[in-house]
Protein backbone atom coordinates (compact mmCIF):
# COMPACT_ATOMS: atom_id res chain seq x y z
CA UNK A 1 -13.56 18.16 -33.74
CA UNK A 2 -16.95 17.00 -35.26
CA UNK A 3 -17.06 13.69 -36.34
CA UNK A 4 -19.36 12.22 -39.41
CA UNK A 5 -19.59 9.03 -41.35
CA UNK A 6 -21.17 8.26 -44.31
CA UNK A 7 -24.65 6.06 -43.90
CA UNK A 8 -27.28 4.72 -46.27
CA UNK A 9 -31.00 5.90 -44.66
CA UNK A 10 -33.82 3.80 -45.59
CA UNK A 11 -37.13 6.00 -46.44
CA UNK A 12 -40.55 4.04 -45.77
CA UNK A 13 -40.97 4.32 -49.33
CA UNK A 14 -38.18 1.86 -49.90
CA UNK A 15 -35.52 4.37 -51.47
CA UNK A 16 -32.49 4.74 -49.83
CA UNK A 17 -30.76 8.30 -49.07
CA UNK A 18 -27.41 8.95 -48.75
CA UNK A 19 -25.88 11.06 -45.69
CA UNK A 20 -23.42 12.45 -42.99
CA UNK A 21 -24.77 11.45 -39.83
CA UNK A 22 -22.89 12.88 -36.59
CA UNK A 23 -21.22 10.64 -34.22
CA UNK A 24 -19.88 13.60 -32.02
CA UNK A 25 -20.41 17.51 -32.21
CA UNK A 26 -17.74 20.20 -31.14
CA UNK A 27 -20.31 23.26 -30.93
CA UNK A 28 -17.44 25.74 -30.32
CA UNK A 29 -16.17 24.76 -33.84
CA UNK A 30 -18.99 24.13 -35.42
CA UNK A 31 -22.00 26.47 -34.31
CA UNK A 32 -24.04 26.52 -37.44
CA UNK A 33 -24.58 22.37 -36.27
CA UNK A 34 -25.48 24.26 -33.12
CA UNK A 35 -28.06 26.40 -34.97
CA UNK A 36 -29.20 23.24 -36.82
CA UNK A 37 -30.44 22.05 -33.55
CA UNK A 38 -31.99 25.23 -32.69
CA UNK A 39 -33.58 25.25 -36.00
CA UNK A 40 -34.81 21.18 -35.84
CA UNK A 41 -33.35 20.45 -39.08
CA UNK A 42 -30.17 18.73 -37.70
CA UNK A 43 -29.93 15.60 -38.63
CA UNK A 44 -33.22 16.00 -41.19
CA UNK A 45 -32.69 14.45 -44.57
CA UNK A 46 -35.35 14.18 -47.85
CA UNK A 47 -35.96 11.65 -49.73
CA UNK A 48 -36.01 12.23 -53.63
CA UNK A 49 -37.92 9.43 -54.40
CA UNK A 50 -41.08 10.78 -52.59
CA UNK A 51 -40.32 14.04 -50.82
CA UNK A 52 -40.65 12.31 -47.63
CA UNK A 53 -38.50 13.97 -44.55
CA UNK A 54 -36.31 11.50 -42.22
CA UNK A 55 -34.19 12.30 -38.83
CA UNK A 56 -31.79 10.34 -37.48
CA UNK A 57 -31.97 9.69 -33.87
CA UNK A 58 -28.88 8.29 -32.71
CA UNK A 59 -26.01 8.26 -29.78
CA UNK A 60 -24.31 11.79 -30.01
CA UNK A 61 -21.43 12.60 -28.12
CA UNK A 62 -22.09 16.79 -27.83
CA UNK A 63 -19.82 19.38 -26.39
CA UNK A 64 -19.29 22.77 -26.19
CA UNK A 65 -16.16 23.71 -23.82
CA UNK A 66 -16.76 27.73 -23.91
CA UNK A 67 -20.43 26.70 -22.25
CA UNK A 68 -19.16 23.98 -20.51
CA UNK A 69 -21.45 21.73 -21.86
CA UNK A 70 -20.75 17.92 -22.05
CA UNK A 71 -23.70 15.97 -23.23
CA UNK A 72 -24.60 12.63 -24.25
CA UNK A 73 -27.58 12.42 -26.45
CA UNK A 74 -29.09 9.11 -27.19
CA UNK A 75 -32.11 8.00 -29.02
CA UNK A 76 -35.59 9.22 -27.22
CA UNK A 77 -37.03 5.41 -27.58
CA UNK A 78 -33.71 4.55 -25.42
CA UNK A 79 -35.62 6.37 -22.04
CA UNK A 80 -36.54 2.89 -20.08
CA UNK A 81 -32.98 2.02 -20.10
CA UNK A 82 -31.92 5.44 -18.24
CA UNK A 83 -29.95 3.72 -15.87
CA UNK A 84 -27.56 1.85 -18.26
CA UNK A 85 -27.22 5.22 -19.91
CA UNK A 86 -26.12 6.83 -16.72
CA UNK A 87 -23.36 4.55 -15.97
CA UNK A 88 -22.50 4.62 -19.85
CA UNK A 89 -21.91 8.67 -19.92
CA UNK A 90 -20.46 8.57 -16.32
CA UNK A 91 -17.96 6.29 -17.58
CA UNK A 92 -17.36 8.05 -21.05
CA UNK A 93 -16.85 11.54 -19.02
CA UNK A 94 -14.30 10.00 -16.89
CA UNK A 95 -12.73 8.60 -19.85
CA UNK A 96 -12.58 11.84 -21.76
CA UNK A 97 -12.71 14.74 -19.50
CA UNK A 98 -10.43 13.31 -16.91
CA UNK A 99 -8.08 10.24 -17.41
CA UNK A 100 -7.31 10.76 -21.41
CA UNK A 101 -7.49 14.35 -21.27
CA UNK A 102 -4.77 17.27 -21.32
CA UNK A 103 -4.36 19.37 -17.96
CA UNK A 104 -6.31 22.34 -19.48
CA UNK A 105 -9.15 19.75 -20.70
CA UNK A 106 -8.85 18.17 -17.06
CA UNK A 107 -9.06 21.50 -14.90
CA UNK A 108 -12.46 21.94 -16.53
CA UNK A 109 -14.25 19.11 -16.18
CA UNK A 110 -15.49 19.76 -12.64
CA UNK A 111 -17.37 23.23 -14.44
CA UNK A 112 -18.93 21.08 -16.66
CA UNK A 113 -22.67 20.63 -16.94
CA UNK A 114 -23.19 16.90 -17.32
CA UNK A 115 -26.58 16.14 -19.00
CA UNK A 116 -28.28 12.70 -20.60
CA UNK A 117 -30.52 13.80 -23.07
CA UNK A 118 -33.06 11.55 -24.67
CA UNK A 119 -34.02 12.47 -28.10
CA UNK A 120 -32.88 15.81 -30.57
CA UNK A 121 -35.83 17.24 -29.70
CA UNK A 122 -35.04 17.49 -25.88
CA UNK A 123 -31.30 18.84 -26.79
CA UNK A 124 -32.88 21.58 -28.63
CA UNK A 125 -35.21 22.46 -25.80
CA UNK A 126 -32.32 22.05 -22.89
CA UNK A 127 -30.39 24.53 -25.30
CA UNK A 128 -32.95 27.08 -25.79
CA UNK A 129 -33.11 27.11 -21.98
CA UNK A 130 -29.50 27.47 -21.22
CA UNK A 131 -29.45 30.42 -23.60
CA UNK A 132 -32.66 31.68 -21.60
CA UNK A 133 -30.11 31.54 -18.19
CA UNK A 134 -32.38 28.74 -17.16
CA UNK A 135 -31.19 24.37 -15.87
């Protein structure tokens, strides 16, 4: 299942906007979020005050079992601390794909493709090249 909260955005113009930011995506339930990211508007909000266009770059837990695609997606400005990241989603597969998950979950979590992805814009591009048969 998706997950969203509610958050207040701050716009540089000083208004603040209103919206559901994702905490963790389910592609196979959810693939218009899925096109969203194709599309770069995921996580893209306006501001009515003065037009101006925000995204959110945040942690994002994103999966998609019928792809077998487990990936953690964390803010782009995040890339010097790689290393912390890496034992972070090591430790968060283990925890979800192995010892808290049901047998069926469990038997596929060795054909999963494991990816830390820095930034929205670098999901989109590792999905456009997974559709293109291409790691």
């Amino acid at each position: 299942m998706s997950t969203f909260a509610p958050r207040t955005l701050a716009c540089p113009c000083g208004a603040r906007v209103s919206a559901d930011i994702a905490d963790g995506l389910h592609i196979s339930l959810r693939p218009d979020l899925r096109q969203q990211i194709l599309d770069g508007t995921f996580h893209v909000f306006s501001c009515a005050a003065c037009g101006g266009r925000m995204q959110v770059d945040k942690l994002l837990a994103y999966s998609d079992f019928p792809r077998r695609h487990w990936f953690t997606v964390v803010p782009e400005r995040d890339l010097a601390y790689r290393a912390s990241w890496a034992r972070f989603c090591d430790q968060r597969f283990r925890d979800t794909m192995i010892e808290r998950a049901a047998p069926l979950v469990r038997a596929w979590a060795p054909e999963m493709k494991r990816r830390l992805i820095f930034g929205l814009a670098s999901l989109r591009e590792k999905l456009m090249l997974f559709d293109e048969g291409l790691d």
